[in-house]
Protein backbone atom coordinates (compact mmCIF):
# COMPACT_ATOMS: atom_id res chain seq x y z
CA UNK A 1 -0.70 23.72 -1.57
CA UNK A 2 -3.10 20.56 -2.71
CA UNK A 3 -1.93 17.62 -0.69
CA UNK A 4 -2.67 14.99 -2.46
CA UNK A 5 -1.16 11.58 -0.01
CA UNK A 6 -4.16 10.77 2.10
CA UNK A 7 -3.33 7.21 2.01
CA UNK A 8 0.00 8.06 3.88
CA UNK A 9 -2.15 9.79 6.44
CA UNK A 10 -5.00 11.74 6.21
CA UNK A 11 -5.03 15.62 7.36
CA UNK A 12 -6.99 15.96 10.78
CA UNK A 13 -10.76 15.75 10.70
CA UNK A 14 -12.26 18.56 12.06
CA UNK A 15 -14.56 16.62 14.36
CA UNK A 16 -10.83 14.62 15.52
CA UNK A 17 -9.68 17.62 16.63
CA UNK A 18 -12.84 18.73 18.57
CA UNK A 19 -13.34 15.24 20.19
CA UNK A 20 -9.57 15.85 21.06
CA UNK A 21 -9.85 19.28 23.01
CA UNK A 22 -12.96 18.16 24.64
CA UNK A 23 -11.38 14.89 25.68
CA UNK A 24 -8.32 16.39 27.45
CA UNK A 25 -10.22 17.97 29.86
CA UNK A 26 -12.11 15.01 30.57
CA UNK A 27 -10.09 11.89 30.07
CA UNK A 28 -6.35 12.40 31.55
CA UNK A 29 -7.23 10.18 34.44
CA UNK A 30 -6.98 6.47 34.80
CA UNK A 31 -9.96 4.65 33.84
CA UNK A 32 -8.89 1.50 36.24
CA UNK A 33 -9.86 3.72 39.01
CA UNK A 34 -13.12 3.76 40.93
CA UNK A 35 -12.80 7.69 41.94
CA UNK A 36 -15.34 10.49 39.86
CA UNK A 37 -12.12 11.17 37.53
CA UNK A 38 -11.33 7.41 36.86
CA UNK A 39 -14.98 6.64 36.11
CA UNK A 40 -15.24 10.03 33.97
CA UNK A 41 -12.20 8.58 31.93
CA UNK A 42 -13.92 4.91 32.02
CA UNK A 43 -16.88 6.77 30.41
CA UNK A 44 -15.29 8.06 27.41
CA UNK A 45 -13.17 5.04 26.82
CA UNK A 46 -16.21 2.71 26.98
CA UNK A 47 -18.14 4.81 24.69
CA UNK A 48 -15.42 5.33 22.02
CA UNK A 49 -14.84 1.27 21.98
CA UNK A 50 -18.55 0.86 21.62
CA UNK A 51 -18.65 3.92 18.38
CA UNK A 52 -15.73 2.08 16.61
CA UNK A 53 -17.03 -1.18 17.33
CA UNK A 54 -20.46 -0.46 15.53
CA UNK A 55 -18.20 1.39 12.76
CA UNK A 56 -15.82 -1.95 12.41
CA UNK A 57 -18.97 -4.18 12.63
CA UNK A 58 -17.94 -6.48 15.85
CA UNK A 59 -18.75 -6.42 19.56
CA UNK A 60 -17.30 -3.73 21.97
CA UNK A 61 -15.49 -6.59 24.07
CA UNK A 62 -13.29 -7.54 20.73
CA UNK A 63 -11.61 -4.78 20.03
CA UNK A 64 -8.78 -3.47 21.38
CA UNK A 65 -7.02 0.00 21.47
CA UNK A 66 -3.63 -0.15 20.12
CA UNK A 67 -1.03 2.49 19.99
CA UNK A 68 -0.49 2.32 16.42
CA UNK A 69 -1.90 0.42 12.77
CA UNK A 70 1.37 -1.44 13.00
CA UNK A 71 1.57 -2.64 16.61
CA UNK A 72 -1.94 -3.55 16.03
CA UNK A 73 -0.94 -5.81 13.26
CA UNK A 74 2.45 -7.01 14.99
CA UNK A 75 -0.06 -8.13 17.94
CA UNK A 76 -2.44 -10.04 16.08
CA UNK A 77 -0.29 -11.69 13.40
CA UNK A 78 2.59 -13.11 16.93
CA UNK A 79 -1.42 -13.45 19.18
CA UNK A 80 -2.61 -15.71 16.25
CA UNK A 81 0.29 -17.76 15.90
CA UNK A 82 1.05 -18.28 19.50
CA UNK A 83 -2.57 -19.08 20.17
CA UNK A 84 -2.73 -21.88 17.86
CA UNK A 85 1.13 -23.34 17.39
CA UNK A 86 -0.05 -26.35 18.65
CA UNK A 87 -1.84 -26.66 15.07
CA UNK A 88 1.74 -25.47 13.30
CA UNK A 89 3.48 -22.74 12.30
CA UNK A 90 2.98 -22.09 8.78
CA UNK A 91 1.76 -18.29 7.85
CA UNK A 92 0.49 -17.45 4.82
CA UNK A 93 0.85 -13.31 3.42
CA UNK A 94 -0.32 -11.98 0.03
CA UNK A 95 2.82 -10.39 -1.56
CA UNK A 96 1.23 -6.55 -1.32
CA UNK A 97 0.69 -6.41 2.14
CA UNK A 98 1.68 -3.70 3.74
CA UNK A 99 5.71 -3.40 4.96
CA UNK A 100 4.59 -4.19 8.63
CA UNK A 101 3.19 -7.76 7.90
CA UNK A 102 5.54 -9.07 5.63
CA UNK A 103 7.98 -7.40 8.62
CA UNK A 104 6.18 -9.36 10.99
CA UNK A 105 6.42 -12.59 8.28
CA UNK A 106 10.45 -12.34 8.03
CA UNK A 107 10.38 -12.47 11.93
CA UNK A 108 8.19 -15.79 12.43
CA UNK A 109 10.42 -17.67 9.31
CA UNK A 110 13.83 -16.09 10.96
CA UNK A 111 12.38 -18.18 14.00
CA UNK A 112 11.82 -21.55 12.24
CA UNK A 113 8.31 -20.67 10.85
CA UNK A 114 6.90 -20.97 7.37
CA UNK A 115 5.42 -18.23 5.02
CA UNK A 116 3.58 -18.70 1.80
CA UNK A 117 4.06 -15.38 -0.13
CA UNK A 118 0.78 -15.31 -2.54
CA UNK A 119 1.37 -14.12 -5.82
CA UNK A 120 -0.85 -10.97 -7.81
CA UNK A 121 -1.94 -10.29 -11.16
CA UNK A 122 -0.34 -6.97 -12.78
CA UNK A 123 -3.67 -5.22 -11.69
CA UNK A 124 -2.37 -5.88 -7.26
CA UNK A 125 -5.03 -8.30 -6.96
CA UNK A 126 -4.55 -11.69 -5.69
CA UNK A 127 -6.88 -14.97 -6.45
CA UNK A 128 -8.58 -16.56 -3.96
CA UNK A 129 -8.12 -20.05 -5.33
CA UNK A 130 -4.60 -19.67 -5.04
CA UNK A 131 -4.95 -18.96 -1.14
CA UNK A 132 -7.19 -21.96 -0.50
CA UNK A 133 -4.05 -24.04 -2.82
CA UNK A 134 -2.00 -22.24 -0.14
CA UNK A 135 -3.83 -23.89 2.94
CA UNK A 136 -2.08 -27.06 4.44
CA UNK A 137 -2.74 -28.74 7.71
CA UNK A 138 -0.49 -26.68 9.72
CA UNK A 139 -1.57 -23.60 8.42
CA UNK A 140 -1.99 -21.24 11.65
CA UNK A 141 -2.63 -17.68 9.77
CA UNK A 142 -3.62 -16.09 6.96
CA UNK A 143 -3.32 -12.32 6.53
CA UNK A 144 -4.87 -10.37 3.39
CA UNK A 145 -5.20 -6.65 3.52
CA UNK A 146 -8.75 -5.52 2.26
CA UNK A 147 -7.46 -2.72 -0.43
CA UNK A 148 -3.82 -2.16 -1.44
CA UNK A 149 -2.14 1.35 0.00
CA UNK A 150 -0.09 1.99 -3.21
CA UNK A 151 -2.15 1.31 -5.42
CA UNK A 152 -6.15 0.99 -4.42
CA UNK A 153 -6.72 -2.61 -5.92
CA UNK A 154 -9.62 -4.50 -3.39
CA UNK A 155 -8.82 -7.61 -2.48
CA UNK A 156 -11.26 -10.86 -2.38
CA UNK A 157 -11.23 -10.66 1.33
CA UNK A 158 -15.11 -12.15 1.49
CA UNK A 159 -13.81 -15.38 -0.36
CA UNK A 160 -10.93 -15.82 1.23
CA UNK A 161 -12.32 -15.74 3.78
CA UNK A 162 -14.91 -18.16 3.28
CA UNK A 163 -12.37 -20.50 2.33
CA UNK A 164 -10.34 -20.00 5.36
CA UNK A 165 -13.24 -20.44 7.47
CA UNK A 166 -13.95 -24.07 6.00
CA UNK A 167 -10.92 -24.71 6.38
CA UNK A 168 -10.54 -23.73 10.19
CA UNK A 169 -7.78 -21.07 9.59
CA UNK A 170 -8.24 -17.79 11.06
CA UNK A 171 -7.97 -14.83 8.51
CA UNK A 172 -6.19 -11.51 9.72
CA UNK A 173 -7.45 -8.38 7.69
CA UNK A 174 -5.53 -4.97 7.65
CA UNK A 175 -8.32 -2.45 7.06
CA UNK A 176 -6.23 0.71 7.27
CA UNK A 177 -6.85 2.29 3.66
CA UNK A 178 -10.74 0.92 3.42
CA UNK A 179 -12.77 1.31 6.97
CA UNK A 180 -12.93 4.72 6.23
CA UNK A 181 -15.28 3.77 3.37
CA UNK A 182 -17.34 0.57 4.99
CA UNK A 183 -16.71 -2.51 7.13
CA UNK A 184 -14.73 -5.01 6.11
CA UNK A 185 -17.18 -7.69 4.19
CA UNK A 186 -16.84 -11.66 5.02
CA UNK A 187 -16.26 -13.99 7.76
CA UNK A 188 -12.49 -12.57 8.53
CA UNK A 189 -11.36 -13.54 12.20
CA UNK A 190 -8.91 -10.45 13.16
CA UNK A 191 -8.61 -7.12 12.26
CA UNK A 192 -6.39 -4.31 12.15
CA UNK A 193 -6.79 -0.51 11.77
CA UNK A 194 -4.73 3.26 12.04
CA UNK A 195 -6.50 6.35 12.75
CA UNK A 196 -4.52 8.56 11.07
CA UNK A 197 -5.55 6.70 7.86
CA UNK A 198 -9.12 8.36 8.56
CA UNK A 199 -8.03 12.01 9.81
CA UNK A 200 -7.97 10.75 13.50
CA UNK A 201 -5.04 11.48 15.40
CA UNK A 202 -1.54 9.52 14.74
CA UNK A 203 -0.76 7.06 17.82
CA UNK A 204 -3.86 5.44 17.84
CA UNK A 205 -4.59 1.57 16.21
CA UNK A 206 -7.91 -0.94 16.18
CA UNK A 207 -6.95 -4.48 16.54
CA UNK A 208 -9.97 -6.50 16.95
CA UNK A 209 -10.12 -10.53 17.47
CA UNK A 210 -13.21 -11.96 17.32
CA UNK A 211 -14.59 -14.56 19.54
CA UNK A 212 -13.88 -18.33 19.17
CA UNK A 213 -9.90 -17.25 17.83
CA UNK A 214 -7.79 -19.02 19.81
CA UNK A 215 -4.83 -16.12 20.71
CA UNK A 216 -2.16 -15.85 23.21
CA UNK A 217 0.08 -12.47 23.28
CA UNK A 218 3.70 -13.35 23.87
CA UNK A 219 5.85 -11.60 26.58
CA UNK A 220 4.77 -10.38 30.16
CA UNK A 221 0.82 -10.07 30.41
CA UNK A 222 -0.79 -6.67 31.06
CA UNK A 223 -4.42 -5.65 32.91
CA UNK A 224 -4.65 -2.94 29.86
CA UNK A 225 -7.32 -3.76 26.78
CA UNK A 226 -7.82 -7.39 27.87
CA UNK A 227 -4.07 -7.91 27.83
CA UNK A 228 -3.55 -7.18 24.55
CA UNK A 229 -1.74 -3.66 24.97
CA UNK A 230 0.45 -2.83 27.47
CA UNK A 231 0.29 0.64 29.19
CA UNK A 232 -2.04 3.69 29.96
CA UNK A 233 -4.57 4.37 27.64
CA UNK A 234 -4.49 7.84 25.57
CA UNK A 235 -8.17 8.18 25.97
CA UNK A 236 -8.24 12.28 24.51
CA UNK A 237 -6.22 10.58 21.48
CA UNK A 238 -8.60 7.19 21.58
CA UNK A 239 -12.04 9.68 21.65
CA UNK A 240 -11.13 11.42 18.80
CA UNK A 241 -10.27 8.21 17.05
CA UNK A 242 -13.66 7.21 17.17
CA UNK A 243 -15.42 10.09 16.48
CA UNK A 244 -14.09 11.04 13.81
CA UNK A 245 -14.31 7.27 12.19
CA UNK A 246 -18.19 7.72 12.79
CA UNK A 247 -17.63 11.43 11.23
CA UNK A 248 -16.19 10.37 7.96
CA UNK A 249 -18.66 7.13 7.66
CA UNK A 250 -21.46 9.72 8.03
CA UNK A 251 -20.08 11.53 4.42
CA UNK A 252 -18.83 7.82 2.46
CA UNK A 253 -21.40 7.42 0.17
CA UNK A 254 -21.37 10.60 -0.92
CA UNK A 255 -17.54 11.37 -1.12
CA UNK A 256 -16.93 8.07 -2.66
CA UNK A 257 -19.22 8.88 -5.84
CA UNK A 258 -17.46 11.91 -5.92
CA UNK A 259 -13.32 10.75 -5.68
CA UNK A 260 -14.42 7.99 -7.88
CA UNK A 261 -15.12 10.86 -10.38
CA UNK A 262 -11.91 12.48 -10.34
CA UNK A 263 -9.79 9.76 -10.20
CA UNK A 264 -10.86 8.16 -12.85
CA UNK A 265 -10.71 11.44 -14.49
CA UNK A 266 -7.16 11.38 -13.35
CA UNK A 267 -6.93 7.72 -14.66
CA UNK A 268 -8.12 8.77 -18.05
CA UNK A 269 -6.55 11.87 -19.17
CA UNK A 270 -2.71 11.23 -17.61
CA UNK A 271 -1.76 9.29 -20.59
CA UNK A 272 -3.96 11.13 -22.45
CA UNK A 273 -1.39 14.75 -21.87
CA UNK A 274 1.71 12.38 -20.85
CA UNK A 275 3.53 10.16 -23.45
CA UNK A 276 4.32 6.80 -22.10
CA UNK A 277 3.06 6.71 -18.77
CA UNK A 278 1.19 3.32 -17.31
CA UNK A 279 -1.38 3.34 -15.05
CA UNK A 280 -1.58 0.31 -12.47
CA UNK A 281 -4.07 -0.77 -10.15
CA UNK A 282 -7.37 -2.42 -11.15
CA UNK A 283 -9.52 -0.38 -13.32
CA UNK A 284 -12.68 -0.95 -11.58
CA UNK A 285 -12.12 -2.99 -8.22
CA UNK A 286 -10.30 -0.05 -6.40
CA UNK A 287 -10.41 2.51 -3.62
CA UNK A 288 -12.38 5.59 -4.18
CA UNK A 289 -9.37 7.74 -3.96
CA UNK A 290 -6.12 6.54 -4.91
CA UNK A 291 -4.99 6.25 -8.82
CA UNK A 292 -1.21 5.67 -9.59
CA UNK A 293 0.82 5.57 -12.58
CA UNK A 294 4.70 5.40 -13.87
CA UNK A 295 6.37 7.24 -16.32
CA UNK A 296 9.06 6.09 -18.50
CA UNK A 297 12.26 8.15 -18.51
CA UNK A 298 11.57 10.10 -15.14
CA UNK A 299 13.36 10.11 -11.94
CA UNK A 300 10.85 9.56 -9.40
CA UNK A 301 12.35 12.18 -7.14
CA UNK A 302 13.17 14.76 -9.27
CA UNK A 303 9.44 14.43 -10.25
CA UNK A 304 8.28 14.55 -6.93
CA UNK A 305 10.23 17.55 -5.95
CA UNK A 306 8.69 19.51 -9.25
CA UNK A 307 5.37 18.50 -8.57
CA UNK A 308 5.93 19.72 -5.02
CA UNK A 309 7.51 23.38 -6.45
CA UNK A 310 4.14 23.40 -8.35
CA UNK A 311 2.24 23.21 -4.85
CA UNK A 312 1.30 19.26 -4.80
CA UNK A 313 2.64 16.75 -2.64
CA UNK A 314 2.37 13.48 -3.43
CA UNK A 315 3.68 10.27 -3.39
CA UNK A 316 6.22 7.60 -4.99
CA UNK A 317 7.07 4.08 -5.13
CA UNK A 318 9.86 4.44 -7.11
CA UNK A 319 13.84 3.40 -5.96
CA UNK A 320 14.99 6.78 -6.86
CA UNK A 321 13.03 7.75 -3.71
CA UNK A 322 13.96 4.99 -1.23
CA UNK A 323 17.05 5.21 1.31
CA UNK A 324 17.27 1.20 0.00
CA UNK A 325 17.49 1.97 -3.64
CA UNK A 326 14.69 -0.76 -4.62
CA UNK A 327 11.46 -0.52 -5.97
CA UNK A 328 8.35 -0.51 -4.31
CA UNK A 329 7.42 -4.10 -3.51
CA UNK A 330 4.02 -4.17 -4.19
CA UNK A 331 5.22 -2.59 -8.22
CA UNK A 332 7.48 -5.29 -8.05
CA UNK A 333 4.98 -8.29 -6.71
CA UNK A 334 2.77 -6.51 -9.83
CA UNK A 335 5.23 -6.80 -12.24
CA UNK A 336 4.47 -3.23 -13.47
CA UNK A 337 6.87 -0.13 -14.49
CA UNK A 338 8.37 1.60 -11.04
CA UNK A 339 10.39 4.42 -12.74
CA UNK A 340 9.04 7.81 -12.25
CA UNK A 341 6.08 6.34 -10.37
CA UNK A 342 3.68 9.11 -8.65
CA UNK A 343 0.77 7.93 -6.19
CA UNK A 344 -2.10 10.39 -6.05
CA UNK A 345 -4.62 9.78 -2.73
CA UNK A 346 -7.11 12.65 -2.62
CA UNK A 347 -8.66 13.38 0.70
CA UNK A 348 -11.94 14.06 1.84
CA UNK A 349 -13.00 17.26 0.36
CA UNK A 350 -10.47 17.73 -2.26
CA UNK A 351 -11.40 20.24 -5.16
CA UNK A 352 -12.44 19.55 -8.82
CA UNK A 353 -10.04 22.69 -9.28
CA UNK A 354 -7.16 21.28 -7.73
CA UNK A 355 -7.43 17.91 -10.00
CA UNK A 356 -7.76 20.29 -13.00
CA UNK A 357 -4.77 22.70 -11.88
CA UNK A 358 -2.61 19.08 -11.31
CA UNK A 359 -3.42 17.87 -14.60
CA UNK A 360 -2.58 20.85 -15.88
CA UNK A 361 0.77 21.22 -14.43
CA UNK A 362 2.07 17.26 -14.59
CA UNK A 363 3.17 17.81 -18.15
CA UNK A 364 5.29 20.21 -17.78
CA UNK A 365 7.04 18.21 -14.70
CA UNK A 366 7.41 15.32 -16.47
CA UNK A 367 8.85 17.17 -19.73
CA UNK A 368 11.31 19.12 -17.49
CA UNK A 369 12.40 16.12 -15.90
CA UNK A 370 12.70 14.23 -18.98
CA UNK A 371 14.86 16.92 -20.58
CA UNK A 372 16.90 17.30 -17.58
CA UNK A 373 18.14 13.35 -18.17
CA UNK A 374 18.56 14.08 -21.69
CA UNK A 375 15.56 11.36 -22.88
CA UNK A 376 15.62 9.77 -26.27
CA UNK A 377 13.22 11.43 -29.09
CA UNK A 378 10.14 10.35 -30.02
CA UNK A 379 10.42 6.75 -31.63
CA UNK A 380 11.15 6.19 -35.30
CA UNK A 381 9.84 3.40 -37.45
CA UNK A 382 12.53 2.97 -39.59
CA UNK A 383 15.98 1.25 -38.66
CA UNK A 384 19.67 1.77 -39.72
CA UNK A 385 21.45 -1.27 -40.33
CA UNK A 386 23.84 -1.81 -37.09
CA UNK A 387 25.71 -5.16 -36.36
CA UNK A 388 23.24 -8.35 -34.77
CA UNK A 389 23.79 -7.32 -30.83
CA UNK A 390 24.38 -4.18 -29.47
CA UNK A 391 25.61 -3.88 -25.38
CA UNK A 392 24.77 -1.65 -23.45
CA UNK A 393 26.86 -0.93 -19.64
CA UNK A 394 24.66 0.86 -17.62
CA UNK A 395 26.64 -0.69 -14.75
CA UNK A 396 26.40 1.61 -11.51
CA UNK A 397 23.60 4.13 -13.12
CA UNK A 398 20.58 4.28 -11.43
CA UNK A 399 16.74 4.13 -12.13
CA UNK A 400 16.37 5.21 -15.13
CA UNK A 401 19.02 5.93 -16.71
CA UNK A 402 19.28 2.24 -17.94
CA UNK A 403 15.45 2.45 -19.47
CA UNK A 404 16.83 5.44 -21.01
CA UNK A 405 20.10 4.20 -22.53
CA UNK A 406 18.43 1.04 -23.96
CA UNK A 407 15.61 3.27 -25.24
CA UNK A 408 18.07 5.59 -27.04
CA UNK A 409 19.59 2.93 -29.46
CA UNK A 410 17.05 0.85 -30.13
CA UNK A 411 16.08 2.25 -33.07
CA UNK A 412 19.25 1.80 -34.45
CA UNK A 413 19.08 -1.78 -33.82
CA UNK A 414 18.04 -3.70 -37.53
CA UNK A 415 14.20 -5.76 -36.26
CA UNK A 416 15.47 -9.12 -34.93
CA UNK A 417 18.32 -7.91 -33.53
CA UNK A 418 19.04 -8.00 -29.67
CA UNK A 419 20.07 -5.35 -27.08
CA UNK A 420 22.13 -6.87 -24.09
CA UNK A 421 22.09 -4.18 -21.00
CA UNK A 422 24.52 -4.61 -18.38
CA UNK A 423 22.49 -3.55 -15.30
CA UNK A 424 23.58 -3.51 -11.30
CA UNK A 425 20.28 -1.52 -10.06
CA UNK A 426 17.27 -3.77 -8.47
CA UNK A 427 15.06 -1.58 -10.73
CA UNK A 428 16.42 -2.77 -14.09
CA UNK A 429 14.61 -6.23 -13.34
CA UNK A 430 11.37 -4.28 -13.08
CA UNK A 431 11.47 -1.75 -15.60
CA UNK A 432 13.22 -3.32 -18.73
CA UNK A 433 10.35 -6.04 -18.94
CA UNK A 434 7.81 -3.42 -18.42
CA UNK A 435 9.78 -0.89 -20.85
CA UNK A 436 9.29 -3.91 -23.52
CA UNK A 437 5.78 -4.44 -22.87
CA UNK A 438 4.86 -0.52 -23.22
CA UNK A 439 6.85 0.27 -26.63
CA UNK A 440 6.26 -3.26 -28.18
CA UNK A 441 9.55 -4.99 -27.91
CA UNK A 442 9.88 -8.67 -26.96
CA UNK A 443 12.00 -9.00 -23.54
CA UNK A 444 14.21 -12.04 -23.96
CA UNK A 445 15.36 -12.33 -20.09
CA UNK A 446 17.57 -11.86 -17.59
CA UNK A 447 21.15 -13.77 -17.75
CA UNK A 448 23.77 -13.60 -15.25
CA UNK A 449 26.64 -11.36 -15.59
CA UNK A 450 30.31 -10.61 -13.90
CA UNK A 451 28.89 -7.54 -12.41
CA UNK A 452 25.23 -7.65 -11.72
CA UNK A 453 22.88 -9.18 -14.57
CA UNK A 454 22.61 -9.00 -18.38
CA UNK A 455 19.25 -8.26 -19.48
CA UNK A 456 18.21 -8.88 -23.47
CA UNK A 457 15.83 -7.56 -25.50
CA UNK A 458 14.86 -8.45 -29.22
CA UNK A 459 13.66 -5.65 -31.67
CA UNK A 460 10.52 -6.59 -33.34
């Protein structure tokens, strides 16, 4: 097996799970306590706060052990804004973040807040002039993550940052996919981390807040981690945490050059042995390991079970593999295809063989999958005459079996005439425009219908 999902979580680091064993002997008692055990335990705390402090790039005495990536983010985004509601309530988010902060957005404007959702380019990337348009006098937050988990795409954090400095507006980075690779760049104010997003242990988060950021935790105070995390430390989990985010820092430079490599070798030959695939993400301002693309005609699930028959597990944002039936909403902020979408995030170490052996094998999925939905041929240039409009129901079929219908007939559509598909799947909005813009056909728009919506495209 080739697993092939770091950016869910990354597979133990060996030096994780020898900080680990060596920690349990040592740090199972409480480090509050003035006894040989407690200060023993104090010891290994201290020193692990002091390793991912110099990793992060911040003092010791601002960061704080959390028990997870997202409670680390929960507590800085509701810390931030209770700190500094005197000076408003209005939040802005980028429209990529990660699930947990727009999570933690729909809770502050459910309880009379205000969120700014910034809008990306089709590449994930969002513009720093349109955050500082975003600033208003009761701004209290801004969060931007520093590279996108779907996708890879690095984010201006060092501008917008700048500009949010200026401005007096604390900025609230989620480093999870990118400290593995360097600190955070930029005059950023909080910032949040996971360990299992750098082969530490799950259970284990970095929030830090630096100095000067006015920040308040609601709910009961606790003596724990300057108040800002309730409960007994797992120091065994918290050493290993550390150790192996200094382990994996130690072997950046040189494993970046090399994932760069075969991703972009990835990047370059997919649509090379796959017909009609896009890749997204930026081409160049990305993550050293992560390179995704969609393919027309494929159910993302069905692809993702053959690819994991053929020993690779990877990842999708597509609806066909969500319990909510939508697409993923950073494809969606992006504007991109979502149908048959596969996420590749190589871990440290991975193989030039087992890139070679995937590209080698992804044809075949995606033809087997293809034929399984019974796919339209290869396009035709010619056209038989047919009447102006043709309609399509695709009512109550699923992603992408409406791509697929509309792509069947439109050949038999005379150029100028329209295609109206009746659609009632949230992936239809995505992948019809994005269907148009691959095969060259202009996408008229979206119209409301009885049932669901009514989406038209012109043959040109």
């Amino acid at each position: 097996m080739a697993y092939f999902d770091a950016a869910s979580s990354a597979p133990l680091h060996p030096v994780a799970r020898q900080a680990l064993l060596a920690a349990l002997d040592e740090g199972w008692a409480d480090p509050a306590r003035l006894y040989r055990e407690g200060r023993r335990a104090r010891l290994l705390l201290d020193a692990a706060r002091e390793t991912a402090a110099e990793a992060v790039g911040c003092r010791p005495d601002e960061l704080t052990f959390t028990t997870s990536g997202t409670q680390a983010v929960h507590t800085g985004i509701a810390g931030a804004l209770t700190g500094r509601r005197r000076t408003g309530r209005h939040l802005i988010v980028s429209a990529v973040e990660h699930s947990c902060v727009l999570h933690a957005a729909d809770a502050h404007e459910a309880g009379g807040g205000t969120v700014t959702r910034v809008p990306v380019d089709r590449t994930g990337r969002a513009d720093a002039a349109v955050y500082a348009e975003a600033l208003r006098p009761d701004t209290a937050l801004a969060c931007l993550q520093s590279a996108n988990h779907e996708v890879g795409t690095e984010q201006p954090v060092a501008e917008v940052a700048e500009t949010c400095c200026a401005a007096g507006v604390p900025l609230l980075v989620d480093a999870a996919q990118s400290l593995a690779w360097g600190p955070v760049e930029g005059n950023w104010s909080l910032l949040t981390a996971s360990a299992h997003k750098w082969g530490g242990p799950s259970g284990v988060g970095l929030l830090v807040v630096r100095k000067g950021v006015r920040f308040a935790v609601p709910g009961p105070a606790d003596e724990r981690e300057s108040g800002r995390q309730p409960g007994f430390e797992n120091i065994p989990a918290i050493v290993a945490a550390a150790a192996s985010l200094r382990a994996v820092r130690a072997e950046a430079a040189a494993e970046s050059a090399r994932l760069r490599e075969l991703t972009e070798r990835i990047r370059t030959r997919v649509p090379q042995l796959v017909p009609d695939v896009e890749v997204v993400g930026h081409p160049d301002q990305r993550l050293p390991g992560i390179v995704t693309f969609s393919c027309l005609y494929v159910d993302g699930e069905a692809l993702l079970h053959a690819l994991d028959g053929e020993g690779f597990s990877v990842s999708s944002g597509s609806s066909c593999t969500s319990s909510t039936l939508t697409p993923s909403h950073v494809l969606k902020a992006m504007g991109v295809l979502s149908e048959g979408n596969v996420r590749v995030s190589l871990p440290f170490g991975t193989s030039e063989e087992d890139v070679e052996r995937f590209l080698s094998v992804l044809p075949g999925a995606v033809a087997s999958v293809r034929e399984h939905l019974h796919t339209p041929a290869a396009r035709t240039e010619a056209a038989a005459p047919a009447e102006e409009e043709r309609v399509i129901d695709a009512l109550g079929k699923r992603c992408p079996l409406p791509v697929i219908e509309l792509a069947k007939i439109i050949d038999e559509v005379p150029v100028g005439g329209t295609v109206r598909v009746l659609a009632d799947d949230e992936a239809a909005r995505l992948d019809i425009p994005a269907w148009c813009e691959m095969r060259g056909q202009e996408y008229v728009g979206e119209e409301p219908a009885e049932v669901g919506s009514a989406y038209v495209v012109r043959r040109v």
